[in-house]
C-alpha atoms as a PDB file:
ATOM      1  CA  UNK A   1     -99.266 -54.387  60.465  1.00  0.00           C
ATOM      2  CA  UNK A   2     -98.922 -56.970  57.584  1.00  0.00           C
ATOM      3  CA  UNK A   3     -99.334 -60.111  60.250  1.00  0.00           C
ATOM      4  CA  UNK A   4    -101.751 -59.077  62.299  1.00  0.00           C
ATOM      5  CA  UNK A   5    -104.208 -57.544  59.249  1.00  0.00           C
ATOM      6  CA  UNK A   6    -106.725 -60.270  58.322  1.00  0.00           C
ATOM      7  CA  UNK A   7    -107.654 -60.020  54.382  1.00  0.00           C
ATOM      8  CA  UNK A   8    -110.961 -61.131  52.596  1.00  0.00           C
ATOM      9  CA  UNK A   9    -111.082 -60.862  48.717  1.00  0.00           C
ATOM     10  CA  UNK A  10    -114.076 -60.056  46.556  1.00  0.00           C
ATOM     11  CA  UNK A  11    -113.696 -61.623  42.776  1.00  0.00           C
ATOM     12  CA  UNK A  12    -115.669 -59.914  39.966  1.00  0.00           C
ATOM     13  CA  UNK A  13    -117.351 -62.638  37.423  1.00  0.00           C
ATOM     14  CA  UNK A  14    -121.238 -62.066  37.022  1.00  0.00           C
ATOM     15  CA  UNK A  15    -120.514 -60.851  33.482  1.00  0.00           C
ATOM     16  CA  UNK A  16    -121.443 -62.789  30.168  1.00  0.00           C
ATOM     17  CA  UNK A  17    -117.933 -62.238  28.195  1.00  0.00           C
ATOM     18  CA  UNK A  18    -120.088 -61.143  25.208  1.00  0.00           C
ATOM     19  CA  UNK A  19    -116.159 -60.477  22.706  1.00  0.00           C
ATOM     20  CA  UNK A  20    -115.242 -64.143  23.395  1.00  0.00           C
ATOM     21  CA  UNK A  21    -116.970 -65.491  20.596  1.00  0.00           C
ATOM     22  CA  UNK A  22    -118.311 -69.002  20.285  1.00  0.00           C
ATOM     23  CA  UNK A  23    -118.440 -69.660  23.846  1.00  0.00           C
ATOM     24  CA  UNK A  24    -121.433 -69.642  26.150  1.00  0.00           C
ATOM     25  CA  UNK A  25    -120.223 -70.151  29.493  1.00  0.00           C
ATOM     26  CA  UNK A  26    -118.974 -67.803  31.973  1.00  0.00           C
ATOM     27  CA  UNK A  27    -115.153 -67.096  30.998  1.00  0.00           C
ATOM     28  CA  UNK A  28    -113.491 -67.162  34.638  1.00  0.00           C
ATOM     29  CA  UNK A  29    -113.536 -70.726  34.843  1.00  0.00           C
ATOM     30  CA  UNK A  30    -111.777 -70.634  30.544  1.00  0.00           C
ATOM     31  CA  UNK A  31    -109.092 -73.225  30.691  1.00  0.00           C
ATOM     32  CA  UNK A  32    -105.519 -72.210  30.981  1.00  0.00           C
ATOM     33  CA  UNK A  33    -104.231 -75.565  30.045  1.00  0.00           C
ATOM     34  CA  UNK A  34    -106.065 -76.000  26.915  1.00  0.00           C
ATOM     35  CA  UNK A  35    -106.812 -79.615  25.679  1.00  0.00           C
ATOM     36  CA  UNK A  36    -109.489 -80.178  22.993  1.00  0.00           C
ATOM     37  CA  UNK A  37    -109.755 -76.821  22.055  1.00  0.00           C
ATOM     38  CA  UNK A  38    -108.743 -73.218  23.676  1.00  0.00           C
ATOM     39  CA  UNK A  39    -112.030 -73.366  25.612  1.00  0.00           C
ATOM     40  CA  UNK A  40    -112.091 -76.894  26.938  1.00  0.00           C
ATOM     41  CA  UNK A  41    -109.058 -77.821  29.348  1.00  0.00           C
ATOM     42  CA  UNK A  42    -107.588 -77.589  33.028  1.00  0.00           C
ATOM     43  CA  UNK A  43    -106.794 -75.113  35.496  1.00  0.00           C
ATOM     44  CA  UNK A  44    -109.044 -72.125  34.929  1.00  0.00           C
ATOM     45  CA  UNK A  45    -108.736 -68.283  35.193  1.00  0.00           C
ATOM     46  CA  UNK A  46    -110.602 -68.156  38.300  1.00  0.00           C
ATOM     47  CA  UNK A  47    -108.780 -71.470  39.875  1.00  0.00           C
ATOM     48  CA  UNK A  48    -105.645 -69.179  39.076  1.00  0.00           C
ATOM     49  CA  UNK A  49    -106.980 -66.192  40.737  1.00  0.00           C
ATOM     50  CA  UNK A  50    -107.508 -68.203  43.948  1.00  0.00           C
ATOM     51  CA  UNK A  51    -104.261 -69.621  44.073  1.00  0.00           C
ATOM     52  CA  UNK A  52    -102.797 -65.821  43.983  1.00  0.00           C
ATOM     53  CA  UNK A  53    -104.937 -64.263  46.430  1.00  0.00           C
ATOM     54  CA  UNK A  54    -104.030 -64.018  50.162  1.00  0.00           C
ATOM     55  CA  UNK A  55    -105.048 -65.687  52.663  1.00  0.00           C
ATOM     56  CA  UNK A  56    -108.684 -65.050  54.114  1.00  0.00           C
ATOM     57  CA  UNK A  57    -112.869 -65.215  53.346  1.00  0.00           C
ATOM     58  CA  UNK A  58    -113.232 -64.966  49.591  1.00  0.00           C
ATOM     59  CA  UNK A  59    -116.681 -63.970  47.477  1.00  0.00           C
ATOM     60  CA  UNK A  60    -117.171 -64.745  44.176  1.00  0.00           C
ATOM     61  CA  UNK A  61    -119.608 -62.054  42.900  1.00  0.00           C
ATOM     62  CA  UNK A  62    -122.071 -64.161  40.018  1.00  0.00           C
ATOM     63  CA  UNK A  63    -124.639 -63.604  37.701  1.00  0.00           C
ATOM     64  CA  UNK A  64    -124.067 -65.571  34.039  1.00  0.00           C
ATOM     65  CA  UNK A  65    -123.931 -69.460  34.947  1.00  0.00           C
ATOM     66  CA  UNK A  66    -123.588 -68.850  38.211  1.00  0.00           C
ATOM     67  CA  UNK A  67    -124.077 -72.596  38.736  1.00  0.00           C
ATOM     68  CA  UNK A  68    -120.999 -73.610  36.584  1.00  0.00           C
ATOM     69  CA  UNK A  69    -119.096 -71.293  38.812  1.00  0.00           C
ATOM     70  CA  UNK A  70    -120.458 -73.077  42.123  1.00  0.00           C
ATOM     71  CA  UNK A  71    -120.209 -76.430  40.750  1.00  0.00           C
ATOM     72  CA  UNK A  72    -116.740 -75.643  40.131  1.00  0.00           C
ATOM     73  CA  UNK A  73    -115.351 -74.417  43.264  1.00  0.00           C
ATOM     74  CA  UNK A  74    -117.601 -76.740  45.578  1.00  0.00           C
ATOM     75  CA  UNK A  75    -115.280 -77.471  48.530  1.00  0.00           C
ATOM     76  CA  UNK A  76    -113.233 -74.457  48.694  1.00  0.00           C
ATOM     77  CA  UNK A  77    -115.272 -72.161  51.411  1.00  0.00           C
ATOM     78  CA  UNK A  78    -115.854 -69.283  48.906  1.00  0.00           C
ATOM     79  CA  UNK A  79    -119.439 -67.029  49.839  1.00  0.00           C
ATOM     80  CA  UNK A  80    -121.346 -66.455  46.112  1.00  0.00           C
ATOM     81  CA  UNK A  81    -123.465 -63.375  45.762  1.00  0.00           C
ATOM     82  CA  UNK A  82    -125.631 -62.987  43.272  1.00  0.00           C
ATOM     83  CA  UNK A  83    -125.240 -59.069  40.928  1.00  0.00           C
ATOM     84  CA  UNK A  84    -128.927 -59.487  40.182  1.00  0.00           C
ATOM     85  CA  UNK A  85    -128.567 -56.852  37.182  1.00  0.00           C
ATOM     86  CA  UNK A  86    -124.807 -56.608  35.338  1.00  0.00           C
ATOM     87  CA  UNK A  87    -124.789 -53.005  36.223  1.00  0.00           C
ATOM     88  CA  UNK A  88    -121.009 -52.071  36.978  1.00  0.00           C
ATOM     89  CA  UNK A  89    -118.491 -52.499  39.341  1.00  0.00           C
ATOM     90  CA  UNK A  90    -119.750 -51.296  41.897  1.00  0.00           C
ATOM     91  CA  UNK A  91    -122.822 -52.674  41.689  1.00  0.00           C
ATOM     92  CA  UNK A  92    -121.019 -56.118  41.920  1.00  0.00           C
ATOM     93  CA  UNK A  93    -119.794 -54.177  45.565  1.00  0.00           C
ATOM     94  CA  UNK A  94    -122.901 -53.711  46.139  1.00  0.00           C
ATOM     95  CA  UNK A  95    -123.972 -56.697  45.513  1.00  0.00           C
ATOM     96  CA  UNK A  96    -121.291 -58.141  48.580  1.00  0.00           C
ATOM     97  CA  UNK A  97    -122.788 -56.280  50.936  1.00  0.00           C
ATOM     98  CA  UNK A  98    -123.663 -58.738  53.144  1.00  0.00           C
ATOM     99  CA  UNK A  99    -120.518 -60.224  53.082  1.00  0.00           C
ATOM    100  CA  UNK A 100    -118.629 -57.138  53.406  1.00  0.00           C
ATOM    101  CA  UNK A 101    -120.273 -55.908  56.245  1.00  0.00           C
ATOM    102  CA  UNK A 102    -120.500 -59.489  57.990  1.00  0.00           C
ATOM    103  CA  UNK A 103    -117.153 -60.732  57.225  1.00  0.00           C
ATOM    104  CA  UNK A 104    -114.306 -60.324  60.048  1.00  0.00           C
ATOM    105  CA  UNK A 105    -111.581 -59.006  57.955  1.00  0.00           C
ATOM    106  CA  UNK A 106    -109.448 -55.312  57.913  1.00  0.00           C
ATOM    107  CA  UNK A 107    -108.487 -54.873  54.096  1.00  0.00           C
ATOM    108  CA  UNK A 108    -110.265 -55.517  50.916  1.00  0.00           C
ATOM    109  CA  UNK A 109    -108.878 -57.109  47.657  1.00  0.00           C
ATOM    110  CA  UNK A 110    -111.135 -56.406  44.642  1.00  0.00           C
ATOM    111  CA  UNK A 111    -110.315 -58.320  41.446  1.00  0.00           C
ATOM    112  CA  UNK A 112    -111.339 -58.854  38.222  1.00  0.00           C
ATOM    113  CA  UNK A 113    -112.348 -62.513  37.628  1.00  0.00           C
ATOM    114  CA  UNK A 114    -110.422 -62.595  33.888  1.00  0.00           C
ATOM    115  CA  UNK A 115    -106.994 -61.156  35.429  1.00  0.00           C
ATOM    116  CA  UNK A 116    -105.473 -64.342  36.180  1.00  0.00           C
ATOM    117  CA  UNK A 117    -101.690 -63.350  36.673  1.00  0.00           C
ATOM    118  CA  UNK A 118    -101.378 -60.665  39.429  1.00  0.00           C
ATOM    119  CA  UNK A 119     -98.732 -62.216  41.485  1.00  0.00           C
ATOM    120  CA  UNK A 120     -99.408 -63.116  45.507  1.00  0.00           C
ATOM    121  CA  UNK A 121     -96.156 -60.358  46.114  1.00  0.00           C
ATOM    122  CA  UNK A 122     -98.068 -57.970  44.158  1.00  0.00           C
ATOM    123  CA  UNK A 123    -101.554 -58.749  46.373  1.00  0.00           C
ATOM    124  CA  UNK A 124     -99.634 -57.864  49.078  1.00  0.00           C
ATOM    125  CA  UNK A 125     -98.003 -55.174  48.008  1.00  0.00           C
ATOM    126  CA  UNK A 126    -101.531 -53.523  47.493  1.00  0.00           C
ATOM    127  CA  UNK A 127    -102.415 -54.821  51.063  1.00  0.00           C
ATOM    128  CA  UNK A 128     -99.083 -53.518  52.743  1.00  0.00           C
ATOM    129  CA  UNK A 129     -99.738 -50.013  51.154  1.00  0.00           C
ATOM    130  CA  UNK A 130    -102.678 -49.489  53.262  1.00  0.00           C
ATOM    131  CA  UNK A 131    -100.818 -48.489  56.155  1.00  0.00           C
ATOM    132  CA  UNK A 132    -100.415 -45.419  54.531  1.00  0.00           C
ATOM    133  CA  UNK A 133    -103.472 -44.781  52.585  1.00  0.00           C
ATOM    134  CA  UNK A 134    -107.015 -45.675  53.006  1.00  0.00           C
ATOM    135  CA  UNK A 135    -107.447 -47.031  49.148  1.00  0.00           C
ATOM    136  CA  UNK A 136    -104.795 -48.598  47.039  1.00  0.00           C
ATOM    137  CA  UNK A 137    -105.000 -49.069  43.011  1.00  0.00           C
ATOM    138  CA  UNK A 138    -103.010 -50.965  41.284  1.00  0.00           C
ATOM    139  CA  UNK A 139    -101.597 -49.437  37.741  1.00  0.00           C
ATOM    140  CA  UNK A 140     -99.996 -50.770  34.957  1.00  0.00           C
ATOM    141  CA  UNK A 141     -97.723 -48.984  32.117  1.00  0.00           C
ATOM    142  CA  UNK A 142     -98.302 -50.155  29.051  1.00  0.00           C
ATOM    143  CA  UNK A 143     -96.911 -50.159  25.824  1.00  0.00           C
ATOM    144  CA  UNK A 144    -100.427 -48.694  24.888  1.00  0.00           C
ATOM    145  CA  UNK A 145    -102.699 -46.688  26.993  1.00  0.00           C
ATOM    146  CA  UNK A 146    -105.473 -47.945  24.417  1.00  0.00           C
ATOM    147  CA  UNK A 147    -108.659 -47.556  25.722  1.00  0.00           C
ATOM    148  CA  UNK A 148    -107.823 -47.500  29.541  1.00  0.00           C
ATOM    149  CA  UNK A 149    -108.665 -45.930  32.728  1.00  0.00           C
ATOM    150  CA  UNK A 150    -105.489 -43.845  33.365  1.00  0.00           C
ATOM    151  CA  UNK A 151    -104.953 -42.170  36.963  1.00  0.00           C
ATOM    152  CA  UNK A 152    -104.754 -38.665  37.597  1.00  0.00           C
ATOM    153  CA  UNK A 153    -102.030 -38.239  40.068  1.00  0.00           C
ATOM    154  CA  UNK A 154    -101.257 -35.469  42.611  1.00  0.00           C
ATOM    155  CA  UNK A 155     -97.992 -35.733  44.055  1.00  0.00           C
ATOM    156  CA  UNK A 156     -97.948 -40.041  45.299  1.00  0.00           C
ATOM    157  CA  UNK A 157    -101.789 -40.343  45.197  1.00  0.00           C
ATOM    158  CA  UNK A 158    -104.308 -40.727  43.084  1.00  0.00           C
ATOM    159  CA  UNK A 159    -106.929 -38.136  42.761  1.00  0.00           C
ATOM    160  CA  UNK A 160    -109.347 -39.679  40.499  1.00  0.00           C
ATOM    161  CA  UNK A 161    -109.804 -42.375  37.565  1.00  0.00           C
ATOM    162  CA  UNK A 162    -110.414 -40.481  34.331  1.00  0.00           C
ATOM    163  CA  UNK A 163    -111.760 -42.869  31.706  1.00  0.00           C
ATOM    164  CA  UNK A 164    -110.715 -43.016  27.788  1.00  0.00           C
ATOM    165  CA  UNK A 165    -114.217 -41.282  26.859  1.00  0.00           C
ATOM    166  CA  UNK A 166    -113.348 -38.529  28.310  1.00  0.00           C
ATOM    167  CA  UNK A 167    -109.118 -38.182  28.265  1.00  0.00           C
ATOM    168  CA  UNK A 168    -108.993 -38.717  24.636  1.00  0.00           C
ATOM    169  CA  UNK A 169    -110.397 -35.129  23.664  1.00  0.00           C
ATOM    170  CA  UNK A 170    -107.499 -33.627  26.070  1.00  0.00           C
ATOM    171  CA  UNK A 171    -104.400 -31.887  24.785  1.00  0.00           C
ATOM    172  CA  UNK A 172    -101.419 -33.862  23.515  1.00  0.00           C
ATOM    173  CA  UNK A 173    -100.011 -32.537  26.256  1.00  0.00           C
ATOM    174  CA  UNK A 174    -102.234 -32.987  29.185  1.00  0.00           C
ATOM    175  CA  UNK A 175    -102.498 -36.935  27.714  1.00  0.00           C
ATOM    176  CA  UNK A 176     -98.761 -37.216  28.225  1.00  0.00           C
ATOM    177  CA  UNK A 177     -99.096 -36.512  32.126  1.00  0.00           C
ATOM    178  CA  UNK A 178    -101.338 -39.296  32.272  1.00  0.00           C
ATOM    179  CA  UNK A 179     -99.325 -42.436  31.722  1.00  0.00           C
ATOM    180  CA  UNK A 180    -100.530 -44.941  34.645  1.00  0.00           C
ATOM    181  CA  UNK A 181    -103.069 -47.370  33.486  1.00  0.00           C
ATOM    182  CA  UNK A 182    -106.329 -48.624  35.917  1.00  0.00           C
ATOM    183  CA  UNK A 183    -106.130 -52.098  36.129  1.00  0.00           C
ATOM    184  CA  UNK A 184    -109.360 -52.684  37.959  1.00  0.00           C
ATOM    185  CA  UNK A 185    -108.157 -54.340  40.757  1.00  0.00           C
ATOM    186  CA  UNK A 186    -108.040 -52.368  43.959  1.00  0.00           C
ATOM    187  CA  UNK A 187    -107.124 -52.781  48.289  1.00  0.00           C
ATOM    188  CA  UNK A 188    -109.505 -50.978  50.649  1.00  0.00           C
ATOM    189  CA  UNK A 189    -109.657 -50.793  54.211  1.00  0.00           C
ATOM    190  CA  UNK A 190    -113.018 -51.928  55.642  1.00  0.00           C
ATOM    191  CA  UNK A 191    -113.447 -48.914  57.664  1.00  0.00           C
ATOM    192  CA  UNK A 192    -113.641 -46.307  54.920  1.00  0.00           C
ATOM    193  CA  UNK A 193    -115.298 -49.134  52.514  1.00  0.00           C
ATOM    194  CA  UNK A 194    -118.350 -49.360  54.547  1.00  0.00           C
ATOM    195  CA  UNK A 195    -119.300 -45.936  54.861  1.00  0.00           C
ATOM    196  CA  UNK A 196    -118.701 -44.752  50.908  1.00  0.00           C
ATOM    197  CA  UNK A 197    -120.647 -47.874  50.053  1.00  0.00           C
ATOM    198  CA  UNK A 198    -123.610 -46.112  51.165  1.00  0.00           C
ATOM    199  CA  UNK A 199    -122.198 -42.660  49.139  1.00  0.00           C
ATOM    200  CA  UNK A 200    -122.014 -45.224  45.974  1.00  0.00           C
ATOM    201  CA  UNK A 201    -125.913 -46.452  46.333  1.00  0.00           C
ATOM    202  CA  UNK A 202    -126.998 -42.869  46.349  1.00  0.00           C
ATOM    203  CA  UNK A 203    -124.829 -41.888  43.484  1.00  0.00           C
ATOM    204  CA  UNK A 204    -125.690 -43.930  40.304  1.00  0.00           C
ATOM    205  CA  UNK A 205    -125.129 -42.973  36.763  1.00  0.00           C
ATOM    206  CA  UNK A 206    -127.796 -42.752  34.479  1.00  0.00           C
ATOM    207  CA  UNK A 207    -126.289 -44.774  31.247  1.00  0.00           C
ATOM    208  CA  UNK A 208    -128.377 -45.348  27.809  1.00  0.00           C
ATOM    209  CA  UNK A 209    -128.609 -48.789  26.682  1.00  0.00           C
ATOM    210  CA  UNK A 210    -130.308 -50.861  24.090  1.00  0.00           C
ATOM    211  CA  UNK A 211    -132.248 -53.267  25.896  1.00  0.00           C
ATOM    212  CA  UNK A 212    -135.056 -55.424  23.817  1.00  0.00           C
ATOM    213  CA  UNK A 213    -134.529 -53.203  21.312  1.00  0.00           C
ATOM    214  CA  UNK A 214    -135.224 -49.969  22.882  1.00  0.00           C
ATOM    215  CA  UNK A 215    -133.093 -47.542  24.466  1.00  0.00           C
ATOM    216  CA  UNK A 216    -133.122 -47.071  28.043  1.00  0.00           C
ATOM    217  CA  UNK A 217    -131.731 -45.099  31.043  1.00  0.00           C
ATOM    218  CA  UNK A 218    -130.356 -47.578  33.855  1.00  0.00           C
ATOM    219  CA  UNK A 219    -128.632 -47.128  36.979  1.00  0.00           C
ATOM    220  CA  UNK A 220    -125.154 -48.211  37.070  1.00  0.00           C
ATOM    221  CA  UNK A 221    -122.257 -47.763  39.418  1.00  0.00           C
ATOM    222  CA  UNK A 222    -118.591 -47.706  39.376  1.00  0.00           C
ATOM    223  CA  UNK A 223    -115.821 -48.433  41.856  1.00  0.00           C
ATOM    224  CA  UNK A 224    -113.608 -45.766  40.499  1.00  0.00           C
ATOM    225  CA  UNK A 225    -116.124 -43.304  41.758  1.00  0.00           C
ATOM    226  CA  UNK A 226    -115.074 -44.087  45.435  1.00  0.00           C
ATOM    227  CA  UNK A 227    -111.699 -42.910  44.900  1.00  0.00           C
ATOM    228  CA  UNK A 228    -112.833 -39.317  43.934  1.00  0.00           C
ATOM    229  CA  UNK A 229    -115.237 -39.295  46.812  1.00  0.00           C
ATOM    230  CA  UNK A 230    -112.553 -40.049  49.459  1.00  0.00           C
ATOM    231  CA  UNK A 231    -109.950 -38.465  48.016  1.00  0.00           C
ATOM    232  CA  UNK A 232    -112.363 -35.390  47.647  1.00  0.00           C
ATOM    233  CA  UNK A 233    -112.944 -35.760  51.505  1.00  0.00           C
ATOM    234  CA  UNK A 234    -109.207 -36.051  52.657  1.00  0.00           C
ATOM    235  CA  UNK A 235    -108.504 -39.188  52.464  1.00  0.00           C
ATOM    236  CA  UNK A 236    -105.027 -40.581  51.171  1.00  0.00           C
ATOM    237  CA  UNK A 237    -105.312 -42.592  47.527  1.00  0.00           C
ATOM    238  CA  UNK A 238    -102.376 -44.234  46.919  1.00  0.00           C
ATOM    239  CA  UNK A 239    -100.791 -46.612  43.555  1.00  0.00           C
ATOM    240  CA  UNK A 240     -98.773 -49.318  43.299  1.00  0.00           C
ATOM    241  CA  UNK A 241     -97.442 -50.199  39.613  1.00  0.00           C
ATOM    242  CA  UNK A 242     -97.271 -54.029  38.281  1.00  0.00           C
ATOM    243  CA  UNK A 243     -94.558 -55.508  36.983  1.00  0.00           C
ATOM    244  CA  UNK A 244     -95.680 -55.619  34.143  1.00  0.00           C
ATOM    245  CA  UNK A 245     -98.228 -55.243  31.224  1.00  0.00           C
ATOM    246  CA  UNK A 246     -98.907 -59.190  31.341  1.00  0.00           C
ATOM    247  CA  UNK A 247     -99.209 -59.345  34.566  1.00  0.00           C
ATOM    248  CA  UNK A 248    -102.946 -57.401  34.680  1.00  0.00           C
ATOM    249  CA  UNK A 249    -103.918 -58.608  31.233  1.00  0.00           C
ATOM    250  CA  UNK A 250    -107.421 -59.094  31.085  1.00  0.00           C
ATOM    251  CA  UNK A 251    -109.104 -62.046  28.869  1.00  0.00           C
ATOM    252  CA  UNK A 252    -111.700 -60.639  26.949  1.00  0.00           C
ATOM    253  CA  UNK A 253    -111.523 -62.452  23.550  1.00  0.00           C
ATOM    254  CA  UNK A 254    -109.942 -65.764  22.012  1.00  0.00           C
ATOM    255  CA  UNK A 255    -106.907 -64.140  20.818  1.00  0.00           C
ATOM    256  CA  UNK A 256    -106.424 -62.685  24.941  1.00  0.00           C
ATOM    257  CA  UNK A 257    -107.364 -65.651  26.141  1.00  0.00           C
ATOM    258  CA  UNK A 258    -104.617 -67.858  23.769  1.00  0.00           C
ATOM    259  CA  UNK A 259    -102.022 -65.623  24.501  1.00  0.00           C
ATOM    260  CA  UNK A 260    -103.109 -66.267  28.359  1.00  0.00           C
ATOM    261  CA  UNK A 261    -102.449 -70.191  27.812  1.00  0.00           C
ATOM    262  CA  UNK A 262     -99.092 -69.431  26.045  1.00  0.00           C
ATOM    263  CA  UNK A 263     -97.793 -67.407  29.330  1.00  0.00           C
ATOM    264  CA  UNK A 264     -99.434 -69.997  31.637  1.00  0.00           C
ATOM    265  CA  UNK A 265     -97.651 -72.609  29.844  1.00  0.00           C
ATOM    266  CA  UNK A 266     -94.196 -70.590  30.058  1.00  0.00           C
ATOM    267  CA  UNK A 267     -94.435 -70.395  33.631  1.00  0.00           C
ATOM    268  CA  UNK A 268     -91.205 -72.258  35.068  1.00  0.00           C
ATOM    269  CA  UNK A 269     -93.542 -74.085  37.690  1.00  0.00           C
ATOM    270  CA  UNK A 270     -97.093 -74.065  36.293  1.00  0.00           C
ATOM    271  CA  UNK A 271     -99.602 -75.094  39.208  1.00  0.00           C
ATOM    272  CA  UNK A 272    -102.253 -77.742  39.042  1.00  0.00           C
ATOM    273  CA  UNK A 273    -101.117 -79.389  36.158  1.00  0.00           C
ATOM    274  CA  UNK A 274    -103.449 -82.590  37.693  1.00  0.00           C
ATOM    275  CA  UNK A 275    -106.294 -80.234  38.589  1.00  0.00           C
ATOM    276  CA  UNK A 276    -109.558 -80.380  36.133  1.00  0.00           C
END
């Protein structure tokens, strides 16, 4: 199944990286080689994510300097698609549409654009899993559950997402059966993909924000809601675990982002040394 299934990836980076302090631009393309300071270098989050992901058409989902992010990867064949309004995941799904409904391709990757260290084995892993399920999450166990996603599990699948908001006012004890942490970063078949896109658009949440000023109800949407809708309609969820903590870190703030350089820089082969 592996050779003859044809992959496309969709990268998440429309959003403005408000917690990394002193730094304007969008914080996929944050150096990991750092040179005159920890945000001006080489070899960026996002030229790290492409390096990882398999094989196949690639969309960079953009809002926040979307034009630093084109100028940047001009040359490599990537589709850009604009999330006119940064209003969740999957509304940056919904903002590939096009693409995903276009594309020639059987699975989905979705990734975060500030995860730069999920391996190419691990990728695949996600991708080899759909033979037996129709969408696959990949979880991390922490040292911390902090302030994650964890999966509720039944048996080898996952039956839903449920976020901190929420788990935190469980029992001790109903906390300590959820110990698998959401990294964000999902495989999908196309098949199933396509028609719960259309469930998502129906379904959007109703969040209050301060906007100008004033609070205000928007719409937003989240990926992790199409994993309760399939899984609520029969079909099979399934999990694969990283290696490692590290390995999904996302780079949210300077001290994330310096710890990023220091593993980049461990690496016993770090790629594009030359590359700006």
């Amino acid at each position: 199944m592996e050779a003859n299934m044809k992959t496309a990836s969709v990268i998440l980076a429309a959003g403005r990286g408000s917690r990394m302090k002193g730094y304007s631009g969008n914080k996929t393309l944050l150096p990991l080689i750092p040179e005159r300071s920890s945000y001006e270098g080489r070899h960026s989050i996002l030229s790290e994510i492409l390096t990882n992901l398999p094989p196949g058409p690639k969309a960079v989902i953009v809002n926040h300097r979307k034009e630093d992010i084109i100028k940047a990867t001009l040359g490599l064949g990537l589709s850009y698609l604009e999330q006119p309004e940064l209003n969740g995941t999957g509304g940056a799904l919904l903002a590939a549409a096009s693409f995903l409904e276009t594309e020639h391709y059987d699975s989905l990757v979705v990734t975060m654009g500030d995860v730069p260290f999920v391996k190419g084995d691990t990728y695949m892993g996600l991708i080899r899993s759909l033979k037996d399920h129709s969408l696959v999450v990949l979880g991390f166990r922490p040292e911390s559950r902090k302030q994650y996603g964890l999966l509720e599990l039944n048996g080898n699948q996952v039956r839903r997402i449920i976020e901190w908001k929420y788990w935190k006012t469980y029992p001790e004890e109903k906390q300590q059966m959820l110990q698998i942490c959401n990294s964000g970063i999902y495989a999908i078949k196309k098949e199933g993909l396509l028609h719960y896109l259309s469930i998502l658009a129906s379904r959007p949440h109703l969040v209050r924000k301060e906007i100008n000023g004033r609070l205000c109800d928007v719409k937003e949407y989240f990926i992790t809601d199409l994993i309760e809708y399939m899984y609520d309609d029969g079909l099979s969820i399934g999990y694969v675990i990283a290696e490692d903590e590290e390995e999904v870190m996302g780079i949210d703030d300077l001290p994330a982002l310096t710890r990023a350089q220091e593993i980049y820089r461990s690496l016993p082969n770090p790629r594009a040394l030359g590359e700006p």
